[in-house]
N, C-alpha and C. Protein backbone atom coordinates (compact mmCIF):
# COMPACT_ATOMS: atom_id res chain seq x y z
N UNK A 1 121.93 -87.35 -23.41
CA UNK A 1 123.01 -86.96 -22.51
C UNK A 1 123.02 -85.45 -22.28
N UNK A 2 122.68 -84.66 -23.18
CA UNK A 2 122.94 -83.20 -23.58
C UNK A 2 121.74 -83.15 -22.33
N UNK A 3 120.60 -83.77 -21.97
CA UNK A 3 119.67 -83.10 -21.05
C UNK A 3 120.16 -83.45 -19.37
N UNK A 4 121.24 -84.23 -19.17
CA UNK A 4 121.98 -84.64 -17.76
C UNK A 4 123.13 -83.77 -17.62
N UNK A 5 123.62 -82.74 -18.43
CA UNK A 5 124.45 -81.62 -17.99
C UNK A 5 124.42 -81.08 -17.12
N UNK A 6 122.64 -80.14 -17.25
CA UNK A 6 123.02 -79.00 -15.86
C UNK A 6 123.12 -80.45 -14.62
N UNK A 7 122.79 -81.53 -14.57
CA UNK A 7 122.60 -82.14 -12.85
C UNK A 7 123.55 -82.57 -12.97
N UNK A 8 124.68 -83.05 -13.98
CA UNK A 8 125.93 -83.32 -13.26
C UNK A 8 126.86 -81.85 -12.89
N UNK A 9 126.54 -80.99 -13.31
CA UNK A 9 127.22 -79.53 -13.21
C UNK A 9 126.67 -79.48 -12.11
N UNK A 10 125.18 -79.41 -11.78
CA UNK A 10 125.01 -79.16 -10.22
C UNK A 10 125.90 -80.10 -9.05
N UNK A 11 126.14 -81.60 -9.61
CA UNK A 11 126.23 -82.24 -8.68
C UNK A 11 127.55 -81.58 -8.00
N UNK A 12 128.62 -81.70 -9.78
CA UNK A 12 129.91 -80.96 -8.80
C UNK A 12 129.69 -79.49 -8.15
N UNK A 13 129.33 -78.96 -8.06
CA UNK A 13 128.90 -77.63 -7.43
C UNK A 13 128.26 -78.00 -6.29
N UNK A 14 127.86 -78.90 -6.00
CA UNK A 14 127.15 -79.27 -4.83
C UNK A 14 128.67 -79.84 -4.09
N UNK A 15 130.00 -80.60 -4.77
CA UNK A 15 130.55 -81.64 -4.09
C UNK A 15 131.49 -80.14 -3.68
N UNK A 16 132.06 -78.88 -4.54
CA UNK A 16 132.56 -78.22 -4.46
C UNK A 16 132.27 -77.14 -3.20
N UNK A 17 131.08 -76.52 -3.41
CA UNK A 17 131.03 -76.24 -1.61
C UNK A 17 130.69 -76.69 -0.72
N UNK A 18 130.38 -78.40 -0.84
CA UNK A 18 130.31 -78.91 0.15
C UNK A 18 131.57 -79.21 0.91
N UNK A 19 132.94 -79.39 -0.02
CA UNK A 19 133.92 -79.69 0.37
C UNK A 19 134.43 -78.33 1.26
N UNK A 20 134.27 -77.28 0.50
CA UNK A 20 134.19 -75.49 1.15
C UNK A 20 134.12 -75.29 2.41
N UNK A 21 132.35 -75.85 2.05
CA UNK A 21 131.78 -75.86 3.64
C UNK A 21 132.37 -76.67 5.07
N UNK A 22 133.00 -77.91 4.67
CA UNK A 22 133.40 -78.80 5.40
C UNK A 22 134.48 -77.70 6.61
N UNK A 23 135.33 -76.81 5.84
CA UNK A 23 136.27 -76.10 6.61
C UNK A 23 135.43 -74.94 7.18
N UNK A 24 134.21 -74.79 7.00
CA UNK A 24 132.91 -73.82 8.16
C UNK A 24 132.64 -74.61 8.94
N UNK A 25 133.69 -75.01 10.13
CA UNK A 25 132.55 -76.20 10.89
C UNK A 25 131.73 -75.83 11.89
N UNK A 26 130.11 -76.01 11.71
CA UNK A 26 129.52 -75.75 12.72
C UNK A 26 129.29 -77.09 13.41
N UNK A 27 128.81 -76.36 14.43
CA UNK A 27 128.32 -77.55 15.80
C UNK A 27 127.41 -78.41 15.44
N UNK A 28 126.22 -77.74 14.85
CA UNK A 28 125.25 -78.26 14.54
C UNK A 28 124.70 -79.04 12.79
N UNK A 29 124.71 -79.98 12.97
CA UNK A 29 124.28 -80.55 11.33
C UNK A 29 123.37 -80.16 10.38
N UNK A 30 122.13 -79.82 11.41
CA UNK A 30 121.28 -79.17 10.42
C UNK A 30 121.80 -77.74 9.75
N UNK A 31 122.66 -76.71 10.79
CA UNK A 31 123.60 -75.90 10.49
C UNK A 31 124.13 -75.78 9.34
N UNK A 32 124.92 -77.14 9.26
CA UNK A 32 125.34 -77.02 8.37
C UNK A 32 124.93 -77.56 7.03
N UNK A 33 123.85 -78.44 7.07
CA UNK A 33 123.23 -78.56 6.13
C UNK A 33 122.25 -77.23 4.77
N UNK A 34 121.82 -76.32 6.00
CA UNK A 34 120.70 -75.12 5.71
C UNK A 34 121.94 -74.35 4.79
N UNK A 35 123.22 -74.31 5.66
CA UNK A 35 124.69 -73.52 4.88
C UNK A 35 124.85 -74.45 3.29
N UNK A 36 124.42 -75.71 3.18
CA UNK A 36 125.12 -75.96 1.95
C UNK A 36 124.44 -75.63 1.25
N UNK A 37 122.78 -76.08 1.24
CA UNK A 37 121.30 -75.82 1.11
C UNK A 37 121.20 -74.17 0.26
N UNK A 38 121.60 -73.34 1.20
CA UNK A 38 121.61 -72.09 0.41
C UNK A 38 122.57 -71.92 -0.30
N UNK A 39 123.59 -71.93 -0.42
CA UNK A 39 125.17 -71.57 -0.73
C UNK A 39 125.21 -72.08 -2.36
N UNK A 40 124.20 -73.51 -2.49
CA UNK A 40 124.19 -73.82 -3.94
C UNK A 40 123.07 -73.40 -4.38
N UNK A 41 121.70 -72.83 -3.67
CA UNK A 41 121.00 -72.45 -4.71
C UNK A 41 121.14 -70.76 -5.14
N UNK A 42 122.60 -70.16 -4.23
CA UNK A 42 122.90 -68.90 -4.56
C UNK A 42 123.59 -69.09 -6.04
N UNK A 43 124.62 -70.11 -5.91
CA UNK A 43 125.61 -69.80 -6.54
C UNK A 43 124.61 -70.70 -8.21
N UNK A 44 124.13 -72.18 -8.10
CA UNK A 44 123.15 -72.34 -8.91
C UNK A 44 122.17 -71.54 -9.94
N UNK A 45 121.69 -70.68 -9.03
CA UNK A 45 121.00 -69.77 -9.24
C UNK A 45 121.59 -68.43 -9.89
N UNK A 46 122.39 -68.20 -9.62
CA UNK A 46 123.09 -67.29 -9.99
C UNK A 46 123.90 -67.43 -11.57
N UNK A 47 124.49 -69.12 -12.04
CA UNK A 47 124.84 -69.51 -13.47
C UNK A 47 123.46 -69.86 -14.49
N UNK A 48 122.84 -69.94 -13.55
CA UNK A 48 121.23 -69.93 -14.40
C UNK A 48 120.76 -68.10 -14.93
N UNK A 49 120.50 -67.85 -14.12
CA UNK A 49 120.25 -65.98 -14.10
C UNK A 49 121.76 -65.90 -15.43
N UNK A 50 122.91 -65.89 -15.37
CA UNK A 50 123.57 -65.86 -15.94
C UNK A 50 123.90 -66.25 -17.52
N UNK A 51 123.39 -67.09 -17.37
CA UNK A 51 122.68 -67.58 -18.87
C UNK A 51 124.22 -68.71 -19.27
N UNK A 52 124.80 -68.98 -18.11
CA UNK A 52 125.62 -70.39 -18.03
C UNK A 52 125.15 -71.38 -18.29
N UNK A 53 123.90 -72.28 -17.71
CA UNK A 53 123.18 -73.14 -17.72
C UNK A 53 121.85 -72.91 -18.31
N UNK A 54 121.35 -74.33 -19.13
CA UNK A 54 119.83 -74.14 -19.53
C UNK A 54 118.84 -74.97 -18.87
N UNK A 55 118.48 -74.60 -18.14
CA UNK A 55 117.09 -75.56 -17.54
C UNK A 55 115.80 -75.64 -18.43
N UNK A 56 116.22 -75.47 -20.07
CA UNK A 56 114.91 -75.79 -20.84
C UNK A 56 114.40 -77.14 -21.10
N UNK A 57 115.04 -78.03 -20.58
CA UNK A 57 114.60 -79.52 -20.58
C UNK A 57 113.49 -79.51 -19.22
N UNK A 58 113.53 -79.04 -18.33
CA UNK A 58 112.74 -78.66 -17.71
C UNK A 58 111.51 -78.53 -17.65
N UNK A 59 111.00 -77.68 -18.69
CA UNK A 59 109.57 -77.35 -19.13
C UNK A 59 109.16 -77.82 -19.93
């Protein structure tokens, strides 16, 4: 279980600015897809760099 942490932590982080994003509405889907697309591997990326999360199951 201890190795399904970070992907359920991602998932809510994914449901969290997706819900965010929902109130950015663009016109376009892919739009707004590329917006969620980056937005979690900033903020993802950023609790990793941080030393929040361990992606050593990983390797």
């Amino acid at each position: 279980m201890n190795a399904l942490t970070p992907v359920f932590f991602a998932a809510a982080i994914v449901f969290v600015l997706n819900t965010a994003g929902s109130f950015i509405e663009f016109n376009n889907r892919f739009v707004n897809a590329l917006v969620d697309t980056v937005l979690f591997a900033l903020v993802f990326g950023a609790l990793v760099l941080a030393g929040k999360l361990n992606l050593a199951f990983l390797i």
